[in-house]
Protein backbone atom coordinates (compact mmCIF):
# COMPACT_ATOMS: atom_id res chain seq x y z
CA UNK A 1 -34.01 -4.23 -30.04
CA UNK A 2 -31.99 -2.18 -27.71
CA UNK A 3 -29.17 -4.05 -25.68
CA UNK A 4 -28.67 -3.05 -21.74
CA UNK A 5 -25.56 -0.68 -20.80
CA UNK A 6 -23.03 -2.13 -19.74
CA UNK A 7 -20.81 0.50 -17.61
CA UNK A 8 -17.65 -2.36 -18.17
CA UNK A 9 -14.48 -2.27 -16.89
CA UNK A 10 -13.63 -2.56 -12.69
CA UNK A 11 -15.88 -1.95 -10.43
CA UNK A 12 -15.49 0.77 -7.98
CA UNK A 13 -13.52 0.31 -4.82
CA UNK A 14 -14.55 0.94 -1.76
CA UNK A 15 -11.60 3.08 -0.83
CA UNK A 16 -9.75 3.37 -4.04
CA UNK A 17 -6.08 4.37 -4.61
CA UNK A 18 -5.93 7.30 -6.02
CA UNK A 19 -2.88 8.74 -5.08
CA UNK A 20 0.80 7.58 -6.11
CA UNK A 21 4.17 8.69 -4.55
CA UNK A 22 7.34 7.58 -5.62
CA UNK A 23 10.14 7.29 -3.60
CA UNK A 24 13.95 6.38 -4.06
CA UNK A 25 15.79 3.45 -2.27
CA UNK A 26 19.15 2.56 -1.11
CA UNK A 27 20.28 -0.45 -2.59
CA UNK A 28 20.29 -2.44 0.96
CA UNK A 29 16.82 -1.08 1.74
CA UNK A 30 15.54 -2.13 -1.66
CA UNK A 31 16.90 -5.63 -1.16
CA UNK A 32 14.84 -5.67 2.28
CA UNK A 33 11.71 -4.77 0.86
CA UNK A 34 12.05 -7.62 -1.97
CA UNK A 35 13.28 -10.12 0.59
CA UNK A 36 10.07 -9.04 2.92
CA UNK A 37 7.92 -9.33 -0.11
CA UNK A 38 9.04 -12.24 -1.08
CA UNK A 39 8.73 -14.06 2.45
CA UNK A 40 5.67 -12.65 3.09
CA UNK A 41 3.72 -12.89 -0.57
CA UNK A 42 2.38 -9.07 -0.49
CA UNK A 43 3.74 -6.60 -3.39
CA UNK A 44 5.70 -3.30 -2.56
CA UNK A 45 3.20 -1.17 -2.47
CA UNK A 46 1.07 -3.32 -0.16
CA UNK A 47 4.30 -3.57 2.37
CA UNK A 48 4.63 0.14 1.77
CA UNK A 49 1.42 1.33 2.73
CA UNK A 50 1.21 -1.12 5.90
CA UNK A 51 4.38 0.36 6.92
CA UNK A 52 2.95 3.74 6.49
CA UNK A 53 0.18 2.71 8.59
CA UNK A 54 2.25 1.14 11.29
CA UNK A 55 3.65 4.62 11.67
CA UNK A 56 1.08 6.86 11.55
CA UNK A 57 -0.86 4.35 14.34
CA UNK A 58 2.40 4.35 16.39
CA UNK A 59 2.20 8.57 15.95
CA UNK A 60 -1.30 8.62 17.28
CA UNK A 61 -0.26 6.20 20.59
CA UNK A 62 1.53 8.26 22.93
CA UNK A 63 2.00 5.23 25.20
CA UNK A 64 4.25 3.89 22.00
CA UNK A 65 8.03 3.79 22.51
CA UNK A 66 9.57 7.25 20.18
CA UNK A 67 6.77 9.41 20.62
């Protein structure tokens, strides 16, 4: 008797992560982002990325203050 596939592991994401950056932090900023993590329950790279997003939708807004 044959047994079914099974593809296994994650399933796909919608709009997966495939791309990594590293960057390096001053101690003061790095003690920021773990504070903000911390109060808000969201990991680094989740903080990092809606920060990234912040400013690239603030870059797009002329009518935003520092354009």
């Amino acid at each position: 008797m044959d047994k079914p596939k099974h593809a296994g592991g994650r399933p796909k994401a919608a709009n997966p992560l495939e791309h990594d950056c590293k960057v390096r932090l001053d101690a003061s900023t790095a003690e920021q982002l773990e504070a903000y993590c911390t109060r808000h329950g969201v990991k680094k790279a989740q903080a990092i990325r809606a920060a990234v997003r912040m400013m690239l939708a603030a870059d797009a807004d002329p009518a935003q203050p520092g354009s």
